[in-house]
PDB file of N, CA and C in Angstrom:
ATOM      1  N   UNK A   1     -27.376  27.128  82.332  1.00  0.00           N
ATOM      2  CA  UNK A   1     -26.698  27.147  81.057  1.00  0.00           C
ATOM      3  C   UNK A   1     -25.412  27.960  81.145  1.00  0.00           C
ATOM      4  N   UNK A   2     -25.079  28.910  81.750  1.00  0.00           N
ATOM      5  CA  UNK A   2     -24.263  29.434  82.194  1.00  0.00           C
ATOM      6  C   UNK A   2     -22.770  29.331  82.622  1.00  0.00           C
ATOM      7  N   UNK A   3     -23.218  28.404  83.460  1.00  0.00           N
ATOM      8  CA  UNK A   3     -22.306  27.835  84.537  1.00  0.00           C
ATOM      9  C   UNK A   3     -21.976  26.481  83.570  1.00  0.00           C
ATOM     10  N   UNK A   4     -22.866  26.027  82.619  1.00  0.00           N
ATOM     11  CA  UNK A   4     -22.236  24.955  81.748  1.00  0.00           C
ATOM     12  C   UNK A   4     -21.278  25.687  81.010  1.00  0.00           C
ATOM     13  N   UNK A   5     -21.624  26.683  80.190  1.00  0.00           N
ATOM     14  CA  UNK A   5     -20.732  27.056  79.478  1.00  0.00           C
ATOM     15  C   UNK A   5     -19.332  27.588  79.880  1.00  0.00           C
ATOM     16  N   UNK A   6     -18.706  27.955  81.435  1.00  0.00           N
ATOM     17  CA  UNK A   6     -17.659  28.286  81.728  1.00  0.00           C
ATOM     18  C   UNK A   6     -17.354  27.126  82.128  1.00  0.00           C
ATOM     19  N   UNK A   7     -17.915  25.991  82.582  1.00  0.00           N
ATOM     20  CA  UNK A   7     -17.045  24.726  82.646  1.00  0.00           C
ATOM     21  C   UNK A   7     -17.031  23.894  81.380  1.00  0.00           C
ATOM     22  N   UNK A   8     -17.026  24.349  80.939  1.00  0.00           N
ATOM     23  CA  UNK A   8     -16.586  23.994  79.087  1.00  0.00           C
ATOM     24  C   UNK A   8     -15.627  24.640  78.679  1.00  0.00           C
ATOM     25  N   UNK A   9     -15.940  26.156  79.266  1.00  0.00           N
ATOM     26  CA  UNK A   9     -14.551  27.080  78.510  1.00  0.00           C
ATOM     27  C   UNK A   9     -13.835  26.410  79.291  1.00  0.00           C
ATOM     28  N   UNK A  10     -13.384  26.738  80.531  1.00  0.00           N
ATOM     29  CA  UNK A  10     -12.330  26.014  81.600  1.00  0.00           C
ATOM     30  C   UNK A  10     -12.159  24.915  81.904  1.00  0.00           C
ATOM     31  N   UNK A  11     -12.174  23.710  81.133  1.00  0.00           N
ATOM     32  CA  UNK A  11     -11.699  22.827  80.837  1.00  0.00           C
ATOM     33  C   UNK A  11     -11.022  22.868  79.745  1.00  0.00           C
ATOM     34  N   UNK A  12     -10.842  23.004  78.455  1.00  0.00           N
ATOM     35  CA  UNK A  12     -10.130  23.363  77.261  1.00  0.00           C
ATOM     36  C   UNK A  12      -8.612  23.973  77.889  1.00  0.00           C
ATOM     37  N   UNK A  13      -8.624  25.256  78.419  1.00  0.00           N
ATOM     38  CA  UNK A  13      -6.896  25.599  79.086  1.00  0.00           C
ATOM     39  C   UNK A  13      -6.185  24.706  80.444  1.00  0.00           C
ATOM     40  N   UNK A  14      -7.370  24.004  81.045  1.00  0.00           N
ATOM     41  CA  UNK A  14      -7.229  22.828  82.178  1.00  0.00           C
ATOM     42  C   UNK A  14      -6.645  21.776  81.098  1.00  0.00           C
ATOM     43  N   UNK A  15      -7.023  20.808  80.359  1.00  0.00           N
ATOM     44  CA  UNK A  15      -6.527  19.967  80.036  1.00  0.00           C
ATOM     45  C   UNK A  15      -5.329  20.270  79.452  1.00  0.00           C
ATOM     46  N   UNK A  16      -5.586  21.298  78.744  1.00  0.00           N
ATOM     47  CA  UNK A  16      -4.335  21.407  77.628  1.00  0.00           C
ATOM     48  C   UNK A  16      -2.788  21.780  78.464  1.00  0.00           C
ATOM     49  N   UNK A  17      -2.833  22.195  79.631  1.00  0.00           N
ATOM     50  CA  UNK A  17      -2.019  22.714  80.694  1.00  0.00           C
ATOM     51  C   UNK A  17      -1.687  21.071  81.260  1.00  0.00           C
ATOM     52  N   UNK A  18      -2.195  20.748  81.734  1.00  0.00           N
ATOM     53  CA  UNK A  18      -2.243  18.943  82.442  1.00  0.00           C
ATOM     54  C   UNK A  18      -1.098  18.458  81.284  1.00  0.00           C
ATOM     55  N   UNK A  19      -1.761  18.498  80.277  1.00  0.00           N
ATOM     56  CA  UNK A  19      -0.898  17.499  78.739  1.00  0.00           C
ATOM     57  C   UNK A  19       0.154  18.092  78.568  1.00  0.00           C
ATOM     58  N   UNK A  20       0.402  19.700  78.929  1.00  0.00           N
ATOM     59  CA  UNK A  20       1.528  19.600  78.890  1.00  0.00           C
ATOM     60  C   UNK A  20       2.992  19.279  79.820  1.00  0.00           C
ATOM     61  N   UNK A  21       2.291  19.591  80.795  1.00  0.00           N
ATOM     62  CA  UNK A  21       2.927  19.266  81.940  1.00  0.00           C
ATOM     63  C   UNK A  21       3.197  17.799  82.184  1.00  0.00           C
ATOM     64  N   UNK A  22       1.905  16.633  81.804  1.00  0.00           N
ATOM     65  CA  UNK A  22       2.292  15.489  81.437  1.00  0.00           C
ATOM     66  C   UNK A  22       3.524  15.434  81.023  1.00  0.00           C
ATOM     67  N   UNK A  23       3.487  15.951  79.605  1.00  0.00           N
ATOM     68  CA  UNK A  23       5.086  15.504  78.808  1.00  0.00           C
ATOM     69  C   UNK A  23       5.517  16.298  79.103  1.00  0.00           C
ATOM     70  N   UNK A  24       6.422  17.101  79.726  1.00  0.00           N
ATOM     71  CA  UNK A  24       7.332  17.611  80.408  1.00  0.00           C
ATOM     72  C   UNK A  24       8.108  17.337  81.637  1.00  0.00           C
ATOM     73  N   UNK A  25       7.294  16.183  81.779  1.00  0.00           N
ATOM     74  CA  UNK A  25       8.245  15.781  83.291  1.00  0.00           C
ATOM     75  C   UNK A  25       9.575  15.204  83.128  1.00  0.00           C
ATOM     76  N   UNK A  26      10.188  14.938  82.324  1.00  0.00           N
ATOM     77  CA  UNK A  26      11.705  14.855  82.057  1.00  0.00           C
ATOM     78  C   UNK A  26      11.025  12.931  81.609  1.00  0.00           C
ATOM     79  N   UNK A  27      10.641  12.379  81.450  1.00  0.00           N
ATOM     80  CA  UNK A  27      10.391  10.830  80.686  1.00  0.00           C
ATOM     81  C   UNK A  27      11.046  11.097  79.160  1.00  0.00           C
ATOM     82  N   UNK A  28      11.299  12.183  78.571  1.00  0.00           N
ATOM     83  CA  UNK A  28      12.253  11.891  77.502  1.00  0.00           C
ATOM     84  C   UNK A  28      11.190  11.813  75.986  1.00  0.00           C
ATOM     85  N   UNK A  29       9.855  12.182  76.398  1.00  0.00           N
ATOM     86  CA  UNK A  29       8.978  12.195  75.237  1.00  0.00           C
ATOM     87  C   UNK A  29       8.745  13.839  74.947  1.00  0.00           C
ATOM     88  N   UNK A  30       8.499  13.570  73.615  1.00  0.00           N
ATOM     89  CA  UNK A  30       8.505  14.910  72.331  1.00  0.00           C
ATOM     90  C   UNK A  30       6.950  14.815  72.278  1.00  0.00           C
ATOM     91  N   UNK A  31       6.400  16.139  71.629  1.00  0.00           N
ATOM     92  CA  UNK A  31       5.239  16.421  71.217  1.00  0.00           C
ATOM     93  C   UNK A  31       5.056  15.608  70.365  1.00  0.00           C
ATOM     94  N   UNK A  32       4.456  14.366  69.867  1.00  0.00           N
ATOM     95  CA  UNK A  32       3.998  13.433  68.676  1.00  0.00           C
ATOM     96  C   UNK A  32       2.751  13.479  68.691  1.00  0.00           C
ATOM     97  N   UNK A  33       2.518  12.619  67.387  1.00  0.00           N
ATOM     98  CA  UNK A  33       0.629  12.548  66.954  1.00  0.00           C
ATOM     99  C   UNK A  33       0.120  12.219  67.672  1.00  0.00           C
ATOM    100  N   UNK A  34       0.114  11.506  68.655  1.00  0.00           N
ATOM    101  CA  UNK A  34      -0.394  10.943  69.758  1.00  0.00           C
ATOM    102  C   UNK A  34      -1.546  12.222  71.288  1.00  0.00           C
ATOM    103  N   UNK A  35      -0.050  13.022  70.884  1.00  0.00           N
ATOM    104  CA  UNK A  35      -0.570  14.195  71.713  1.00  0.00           C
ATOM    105  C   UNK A  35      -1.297  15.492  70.866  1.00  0.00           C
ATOM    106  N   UNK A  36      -0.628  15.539  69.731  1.00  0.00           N
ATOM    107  CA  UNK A  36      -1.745  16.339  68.957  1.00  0.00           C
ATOM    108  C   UNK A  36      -3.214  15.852  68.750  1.00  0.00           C
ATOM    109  N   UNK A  37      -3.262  14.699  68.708  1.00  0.00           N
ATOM    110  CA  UNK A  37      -4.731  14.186  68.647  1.00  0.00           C
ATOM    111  C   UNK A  37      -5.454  14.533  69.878  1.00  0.00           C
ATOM    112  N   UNK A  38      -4.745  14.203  71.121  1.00  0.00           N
ATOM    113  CA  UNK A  38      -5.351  14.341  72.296  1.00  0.00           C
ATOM    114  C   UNK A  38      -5.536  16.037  72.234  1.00  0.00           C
ATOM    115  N   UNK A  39      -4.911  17.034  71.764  1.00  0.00           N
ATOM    116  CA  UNK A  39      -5.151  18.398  71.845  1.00  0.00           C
ATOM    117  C   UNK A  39      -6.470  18.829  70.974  1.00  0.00           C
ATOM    118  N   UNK A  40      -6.502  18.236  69.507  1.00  0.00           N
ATOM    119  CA  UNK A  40      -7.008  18.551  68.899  1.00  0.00           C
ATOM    120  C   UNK A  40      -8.513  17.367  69.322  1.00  0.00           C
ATOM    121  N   UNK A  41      -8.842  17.028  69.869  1.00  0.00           N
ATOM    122  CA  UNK A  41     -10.144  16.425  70.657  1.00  0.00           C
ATOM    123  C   UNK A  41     -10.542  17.108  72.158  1.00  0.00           C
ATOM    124  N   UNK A  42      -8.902  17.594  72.626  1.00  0.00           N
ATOM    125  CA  UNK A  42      -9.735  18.432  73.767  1.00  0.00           C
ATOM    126  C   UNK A  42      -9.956  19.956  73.546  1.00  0.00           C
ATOM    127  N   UNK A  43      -9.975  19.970  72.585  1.00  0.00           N
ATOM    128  CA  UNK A  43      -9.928  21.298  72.405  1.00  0.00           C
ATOM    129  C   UNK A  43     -11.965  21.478  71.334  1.00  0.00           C
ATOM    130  N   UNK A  44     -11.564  20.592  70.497  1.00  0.00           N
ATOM    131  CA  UNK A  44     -13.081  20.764  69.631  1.00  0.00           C
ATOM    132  C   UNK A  44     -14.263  20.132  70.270  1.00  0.00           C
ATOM    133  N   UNK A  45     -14.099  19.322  70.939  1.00  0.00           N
ATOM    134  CA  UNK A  45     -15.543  18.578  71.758  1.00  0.00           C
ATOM    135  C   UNK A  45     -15.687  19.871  73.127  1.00  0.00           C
ATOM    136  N   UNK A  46     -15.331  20.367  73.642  1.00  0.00           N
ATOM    137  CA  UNK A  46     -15.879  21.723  74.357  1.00  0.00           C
ATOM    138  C   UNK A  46     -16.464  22.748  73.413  1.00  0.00           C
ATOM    139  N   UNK A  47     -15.621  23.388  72.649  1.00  0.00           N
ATOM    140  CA  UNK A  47     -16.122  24.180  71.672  1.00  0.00           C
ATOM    141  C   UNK A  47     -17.123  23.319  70.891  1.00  0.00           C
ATOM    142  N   UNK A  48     -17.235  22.566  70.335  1.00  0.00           N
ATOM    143  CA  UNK A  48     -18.474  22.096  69.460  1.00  0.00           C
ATOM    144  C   UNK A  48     -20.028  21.802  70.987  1.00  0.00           C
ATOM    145  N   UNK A  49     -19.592  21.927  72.222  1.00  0.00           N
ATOM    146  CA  UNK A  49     -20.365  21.993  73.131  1.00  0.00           C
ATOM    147  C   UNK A  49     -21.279  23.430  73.522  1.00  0.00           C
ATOM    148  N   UNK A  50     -19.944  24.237  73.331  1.00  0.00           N
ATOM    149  CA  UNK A  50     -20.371  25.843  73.805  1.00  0.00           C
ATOM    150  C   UNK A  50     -20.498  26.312  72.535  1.00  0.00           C
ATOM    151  N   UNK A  51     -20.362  25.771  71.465  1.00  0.00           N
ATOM    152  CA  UNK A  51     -21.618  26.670  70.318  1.00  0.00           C
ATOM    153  C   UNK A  51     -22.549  26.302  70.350  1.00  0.00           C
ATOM    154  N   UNK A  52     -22.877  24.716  70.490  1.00  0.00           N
ATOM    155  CA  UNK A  52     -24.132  24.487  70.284  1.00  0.00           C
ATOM    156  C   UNK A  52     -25.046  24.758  71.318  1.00  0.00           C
ATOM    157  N   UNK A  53     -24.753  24.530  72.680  1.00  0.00           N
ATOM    158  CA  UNK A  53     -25.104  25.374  73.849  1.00  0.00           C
ATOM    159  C   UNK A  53     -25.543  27.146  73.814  1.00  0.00           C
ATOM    160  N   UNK A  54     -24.826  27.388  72.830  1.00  0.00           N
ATOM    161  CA  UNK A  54     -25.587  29.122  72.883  1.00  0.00           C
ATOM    162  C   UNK A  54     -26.134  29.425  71.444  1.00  0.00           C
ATOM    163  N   UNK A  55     -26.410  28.323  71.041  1.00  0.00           N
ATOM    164  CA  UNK A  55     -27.044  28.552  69.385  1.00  0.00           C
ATOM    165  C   UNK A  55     -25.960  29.306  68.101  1.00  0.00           C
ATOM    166  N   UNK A  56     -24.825  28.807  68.177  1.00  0.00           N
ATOM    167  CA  UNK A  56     -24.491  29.511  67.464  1.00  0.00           C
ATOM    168  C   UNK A  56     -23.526  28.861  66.610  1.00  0.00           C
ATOM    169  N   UNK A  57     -23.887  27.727  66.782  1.00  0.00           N
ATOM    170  CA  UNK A  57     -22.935  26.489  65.566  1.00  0.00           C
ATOM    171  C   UNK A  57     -23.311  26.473  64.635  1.00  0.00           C
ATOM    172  N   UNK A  58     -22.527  27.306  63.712  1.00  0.00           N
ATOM    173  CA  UNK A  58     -23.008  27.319  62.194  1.00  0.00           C
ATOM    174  C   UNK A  58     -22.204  26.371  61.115  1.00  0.00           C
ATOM    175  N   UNK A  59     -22.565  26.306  59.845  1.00  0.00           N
ATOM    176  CA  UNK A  59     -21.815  24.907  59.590  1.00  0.00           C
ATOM    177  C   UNK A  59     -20.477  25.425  58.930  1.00  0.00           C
ATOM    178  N   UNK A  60     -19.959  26.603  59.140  1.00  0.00           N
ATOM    179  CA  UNK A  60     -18.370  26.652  59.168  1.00  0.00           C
ATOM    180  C   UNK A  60     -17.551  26.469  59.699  1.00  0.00           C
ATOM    181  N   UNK A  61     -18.208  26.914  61.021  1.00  0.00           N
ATOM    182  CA  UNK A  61     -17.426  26.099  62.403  1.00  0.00           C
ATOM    183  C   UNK A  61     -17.140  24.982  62.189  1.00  0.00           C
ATOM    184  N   UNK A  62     -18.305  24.298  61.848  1.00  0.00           N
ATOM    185  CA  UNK A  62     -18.633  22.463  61.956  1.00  0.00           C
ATOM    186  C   UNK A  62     -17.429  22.189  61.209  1.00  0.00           C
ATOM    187  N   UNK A  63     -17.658  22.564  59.799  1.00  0.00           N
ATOM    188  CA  UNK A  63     -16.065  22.135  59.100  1.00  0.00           C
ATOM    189  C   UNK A  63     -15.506  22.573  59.135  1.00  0.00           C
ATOM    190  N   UNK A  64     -14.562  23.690  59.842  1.00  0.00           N
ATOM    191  CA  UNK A  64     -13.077  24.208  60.173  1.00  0.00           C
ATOM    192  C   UNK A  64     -12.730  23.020  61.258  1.00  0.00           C
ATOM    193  N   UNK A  65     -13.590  22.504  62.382  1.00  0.00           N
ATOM    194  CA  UNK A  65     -13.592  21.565  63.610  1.00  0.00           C
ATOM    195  C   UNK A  65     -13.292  20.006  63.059  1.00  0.00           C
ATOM    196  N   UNK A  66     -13.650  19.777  61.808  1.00  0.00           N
ATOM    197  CA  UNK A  66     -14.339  18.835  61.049  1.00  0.00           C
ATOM    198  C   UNK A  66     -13.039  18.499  60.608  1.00  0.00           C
ATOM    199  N   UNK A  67     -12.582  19.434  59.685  1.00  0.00           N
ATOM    200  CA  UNK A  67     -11.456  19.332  58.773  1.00  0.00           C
ATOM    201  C   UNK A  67      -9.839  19.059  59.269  1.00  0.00           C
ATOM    202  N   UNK A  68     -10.119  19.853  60.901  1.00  0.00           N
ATOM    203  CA  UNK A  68      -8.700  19.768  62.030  1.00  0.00           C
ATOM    204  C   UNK A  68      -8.601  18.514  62.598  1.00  0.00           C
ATOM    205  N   UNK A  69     -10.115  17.675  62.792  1.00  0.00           N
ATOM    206  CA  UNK A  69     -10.294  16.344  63.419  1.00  0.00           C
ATOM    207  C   UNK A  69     -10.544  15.538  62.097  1.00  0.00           C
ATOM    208  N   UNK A  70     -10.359  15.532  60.869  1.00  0.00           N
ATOM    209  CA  UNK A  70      -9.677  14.415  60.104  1.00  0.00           C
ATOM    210  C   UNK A  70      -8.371  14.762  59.746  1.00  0.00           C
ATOM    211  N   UNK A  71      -7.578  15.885  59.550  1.00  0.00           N
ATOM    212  CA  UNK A  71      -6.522  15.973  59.657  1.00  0.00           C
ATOM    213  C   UNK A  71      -5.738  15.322  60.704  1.00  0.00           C
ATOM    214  N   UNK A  72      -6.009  15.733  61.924  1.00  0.00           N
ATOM    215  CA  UNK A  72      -5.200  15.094  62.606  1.00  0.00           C
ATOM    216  C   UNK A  72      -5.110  13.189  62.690  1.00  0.00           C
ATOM    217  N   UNK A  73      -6.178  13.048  62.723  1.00  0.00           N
ATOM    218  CA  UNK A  73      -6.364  11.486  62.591  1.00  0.00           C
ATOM    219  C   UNK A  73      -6.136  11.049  61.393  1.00  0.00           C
ATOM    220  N   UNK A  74      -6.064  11.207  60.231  1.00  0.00           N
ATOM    221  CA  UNK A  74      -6.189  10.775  59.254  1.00  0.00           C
ATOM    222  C   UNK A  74      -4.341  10.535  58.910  1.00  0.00           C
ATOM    223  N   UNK A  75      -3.814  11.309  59.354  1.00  0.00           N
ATOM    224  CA  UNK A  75      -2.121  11.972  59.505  1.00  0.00           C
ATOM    225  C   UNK A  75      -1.599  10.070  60.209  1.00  0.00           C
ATOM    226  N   UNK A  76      -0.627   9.546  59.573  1.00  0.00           N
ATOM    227  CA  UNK A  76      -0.197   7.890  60.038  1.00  0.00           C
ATOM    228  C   UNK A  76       1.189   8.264  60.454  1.00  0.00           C
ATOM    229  N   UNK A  77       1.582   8.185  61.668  1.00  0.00           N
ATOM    230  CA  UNK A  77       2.786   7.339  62.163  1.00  0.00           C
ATOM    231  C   UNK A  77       3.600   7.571  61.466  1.00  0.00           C
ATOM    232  N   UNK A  78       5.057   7.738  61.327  1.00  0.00           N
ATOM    233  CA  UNK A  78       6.282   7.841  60.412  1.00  0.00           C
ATOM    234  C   UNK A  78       7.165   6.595  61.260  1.00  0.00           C
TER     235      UNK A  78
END
């Protein structure tokens, strides 16, 4: 259980480092919804992993996690 939970934490600053470096390679793309979604999914499916993994997902978490992942999706294209 342990060793799950630090490859949960360390994936969350792994991806989010990758995505950015993705868009940064000079291709001429801006931070858009596209990539906030991808942040805001790699970021809450670990954490909604490593609370529930150490018992400690309570249901405020659930909807602060809840409320950031319909925000972001719910948010349309300009």
């Amino acid at each position: 259980m342990f060793w799950l939970s630090i490859i949960l934490a360390a994936s969350v600053p792994i991806v989010l480092a990758g995505g950015l470096i993705n868009r940064n390679k000079g291709n001429g793309k801006g931070i858009g919804w596209q990539f906030i979604r991808f942040n805001v999914l790699s970021i809450s499916i670990p954490t909604i992993g490593l609370l529930a993994l150490n018992g400690v997902l309570i249901s405020e978490a659930s909807t602060l996690i809840a409320a950031a992942m319909a925000y972001s999706f719910a948010k349309t294209s300009d």
